[in-house]
Protein backbone atom coordinates (compact mmCIF):
# COMPACT_ATOMS: atom_id res chain seq x y z
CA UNK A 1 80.89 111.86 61.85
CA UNK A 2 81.31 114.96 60.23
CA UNK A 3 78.10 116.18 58.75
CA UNK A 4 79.31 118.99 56.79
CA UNK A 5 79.73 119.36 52.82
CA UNK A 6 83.48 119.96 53.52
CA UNK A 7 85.51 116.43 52.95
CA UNK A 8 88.12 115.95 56.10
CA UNK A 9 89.30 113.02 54.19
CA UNK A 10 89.81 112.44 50.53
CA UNK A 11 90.70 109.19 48.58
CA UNK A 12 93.53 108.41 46.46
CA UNK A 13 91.85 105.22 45.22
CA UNK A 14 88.44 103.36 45.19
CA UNK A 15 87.92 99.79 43.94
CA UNK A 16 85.32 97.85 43.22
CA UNK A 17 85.87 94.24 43.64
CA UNK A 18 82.23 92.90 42.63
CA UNK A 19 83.26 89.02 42.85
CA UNK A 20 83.79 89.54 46.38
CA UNK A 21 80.96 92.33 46.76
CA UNK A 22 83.23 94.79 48.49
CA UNK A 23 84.44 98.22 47.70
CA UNK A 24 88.02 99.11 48.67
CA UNK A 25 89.33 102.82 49.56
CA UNK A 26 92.06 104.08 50.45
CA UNK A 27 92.51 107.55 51.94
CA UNK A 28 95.43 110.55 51.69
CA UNK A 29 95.90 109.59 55.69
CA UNK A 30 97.19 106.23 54.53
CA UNK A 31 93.98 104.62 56.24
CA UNK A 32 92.37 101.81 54.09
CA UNK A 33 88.76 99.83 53.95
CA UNK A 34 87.29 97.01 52.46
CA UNK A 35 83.90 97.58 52.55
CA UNK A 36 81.03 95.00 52.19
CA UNK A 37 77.98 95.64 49.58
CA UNK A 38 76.06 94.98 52.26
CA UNK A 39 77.14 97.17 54.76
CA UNK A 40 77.13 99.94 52.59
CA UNK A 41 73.29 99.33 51.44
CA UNK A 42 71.95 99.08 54.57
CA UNK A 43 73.81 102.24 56.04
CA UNK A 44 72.74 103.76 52.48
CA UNK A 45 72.95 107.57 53.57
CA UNK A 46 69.56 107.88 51.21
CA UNK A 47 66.35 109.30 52.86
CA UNK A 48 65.06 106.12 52.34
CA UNK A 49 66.91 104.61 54.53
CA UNK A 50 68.03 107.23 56.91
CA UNK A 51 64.66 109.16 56.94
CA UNK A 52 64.36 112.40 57.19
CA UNK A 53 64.76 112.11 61.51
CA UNK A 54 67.01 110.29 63.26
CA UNK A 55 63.55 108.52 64.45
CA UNK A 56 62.59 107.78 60.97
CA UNK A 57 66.18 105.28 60.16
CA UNK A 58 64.78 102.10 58.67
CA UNK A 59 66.21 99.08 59.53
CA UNK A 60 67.46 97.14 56.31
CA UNK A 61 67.31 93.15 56.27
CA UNK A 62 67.67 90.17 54.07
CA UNK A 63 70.89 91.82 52.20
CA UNK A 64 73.23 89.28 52.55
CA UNK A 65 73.25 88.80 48.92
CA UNK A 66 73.34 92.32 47.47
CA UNK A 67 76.36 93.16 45.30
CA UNK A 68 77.22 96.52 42.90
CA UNK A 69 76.77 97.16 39.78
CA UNK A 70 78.34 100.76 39.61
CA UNK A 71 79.96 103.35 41.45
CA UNK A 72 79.46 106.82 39.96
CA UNK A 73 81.55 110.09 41.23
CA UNK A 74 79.09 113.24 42.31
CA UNK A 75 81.14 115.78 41.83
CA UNK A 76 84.21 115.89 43.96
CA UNK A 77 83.24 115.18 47.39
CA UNK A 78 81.08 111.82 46.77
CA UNK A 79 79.91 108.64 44.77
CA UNK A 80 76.40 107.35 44.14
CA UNK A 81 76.55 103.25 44.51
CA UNK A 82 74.16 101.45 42.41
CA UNK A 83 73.27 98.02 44.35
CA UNK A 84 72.26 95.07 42.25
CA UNK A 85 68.98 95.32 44.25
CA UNK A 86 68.89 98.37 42.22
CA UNK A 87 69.02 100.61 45.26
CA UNK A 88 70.54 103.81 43.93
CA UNK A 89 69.51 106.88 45.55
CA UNK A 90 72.06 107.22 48.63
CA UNK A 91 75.07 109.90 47.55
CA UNK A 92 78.02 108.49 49.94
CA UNK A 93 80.50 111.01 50.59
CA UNK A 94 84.03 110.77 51.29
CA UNK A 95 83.71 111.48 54.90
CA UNK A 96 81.05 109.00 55.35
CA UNK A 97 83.12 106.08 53.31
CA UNK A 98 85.64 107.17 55.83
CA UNK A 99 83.36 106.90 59.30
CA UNK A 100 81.86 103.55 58.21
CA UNK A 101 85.55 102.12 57.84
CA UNK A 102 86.27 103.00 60.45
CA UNK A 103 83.18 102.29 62.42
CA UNK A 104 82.63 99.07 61.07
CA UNK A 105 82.85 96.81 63.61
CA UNK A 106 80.84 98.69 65.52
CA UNK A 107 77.89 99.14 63.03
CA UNK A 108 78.41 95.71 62.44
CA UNK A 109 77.27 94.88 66.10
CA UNK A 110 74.26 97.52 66.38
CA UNK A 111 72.58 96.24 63.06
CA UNK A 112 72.77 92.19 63.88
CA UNK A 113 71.49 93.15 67.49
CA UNK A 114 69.08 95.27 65.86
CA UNK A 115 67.89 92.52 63.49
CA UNK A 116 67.91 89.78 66.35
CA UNK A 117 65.60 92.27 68.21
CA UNK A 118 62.80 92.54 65.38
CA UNK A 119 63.08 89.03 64.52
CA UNK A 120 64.92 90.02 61.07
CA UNK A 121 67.60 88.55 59.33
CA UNK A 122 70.21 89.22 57.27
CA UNK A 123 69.45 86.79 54.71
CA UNK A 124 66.17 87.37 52.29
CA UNK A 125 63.51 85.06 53.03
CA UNK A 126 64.95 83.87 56.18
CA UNK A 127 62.54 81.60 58.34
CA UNK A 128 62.19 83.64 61.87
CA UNK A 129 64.96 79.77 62.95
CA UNK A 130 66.91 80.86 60.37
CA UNK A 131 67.15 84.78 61.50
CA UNK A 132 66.47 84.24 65.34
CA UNK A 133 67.21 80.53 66.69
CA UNK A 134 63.58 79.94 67.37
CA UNK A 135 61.22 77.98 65.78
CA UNK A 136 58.68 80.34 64.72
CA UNK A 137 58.12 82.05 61.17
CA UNK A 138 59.61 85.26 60.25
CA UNK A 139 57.78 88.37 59.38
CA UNK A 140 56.09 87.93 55.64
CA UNK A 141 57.81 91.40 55.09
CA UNK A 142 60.94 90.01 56.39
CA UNK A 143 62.92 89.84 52.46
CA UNK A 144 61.42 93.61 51.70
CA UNK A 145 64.27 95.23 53.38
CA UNK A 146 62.51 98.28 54.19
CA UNK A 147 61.35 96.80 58.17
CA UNK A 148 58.56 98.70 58.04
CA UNK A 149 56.01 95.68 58.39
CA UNK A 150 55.37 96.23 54.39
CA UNK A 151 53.85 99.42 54.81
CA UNK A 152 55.11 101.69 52.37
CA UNK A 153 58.30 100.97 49.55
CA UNK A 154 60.99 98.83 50.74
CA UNK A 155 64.15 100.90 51.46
């Protein structure tokens, strides 16, 4: 991922389809995403999220649900997403749209391993059979989102 200011990739259209909880772009290369609320919250480029470290990344659960309200340009290399969890802080810039279309799949399989690993689900207020196939209880923090064992604000 390019972690520049400079955009690589710019797009000639973004949608917002918030019945299916998805935002669609579609890039100058011709390449074209449909990307899930979800995914986008808990890859939320916002400090919260992402730290300040690489060490510091949070791990986002029980956002199954989480849909947007709004997607507002920042200037013209980015959008803020507002997330009906009311999640707003993350500024998502072209280049990153672009890597996590592309990457999806792959994110996709890091985070549920990631989640199966700290007993976590994807759903809010999963039961740890629910999130991990066993029978015991999930973490009480398990709905906060923020996986920090509900120290600190939820992410």
């Amino acid at each position: 991922m390019n972690s520049t200011y400079g955009s690589q990739h710019t797009p000639e259209e973004i949608k917002v389809k918030k019945a299916e909880k998805r935002l669609e772009i579609r890039f100058g290369d011709g390449k074209a995403f449909s990307l899930p609320a979800e995914l986008l919250r808990v890859e939320s480029p916002s400090a919260e999220v992402q730290g300040h470290t690489p060490d510091e990344k949070k791990l986002v659960s029980g956002r199954s649900h989480v849909g947007i309200i709004a997607v507002e340009p920042v200037g013209n290399y980015a959008v803020k997403i507002v997330f009906d969890d009311l999640h707003d802080s993350g500024i998502y810039t072209w280049d990153y749209l672009y890597w996590l279309g592309a990457n999806q799949d792959q994110i996709w399989r890091e985070y549920e391993a990631a989640l199966a690993a700290a007993g976590l689900s994807r759903h809010p207020n999963a039961t740890g059979a629910n999130a991990t196939g066993g029978g015991e209880a999930a973490p009480k923090h398990a709905g906060c989102g923020c996986g920090s064992g509900g120290k600190g604000g939820c992410g």
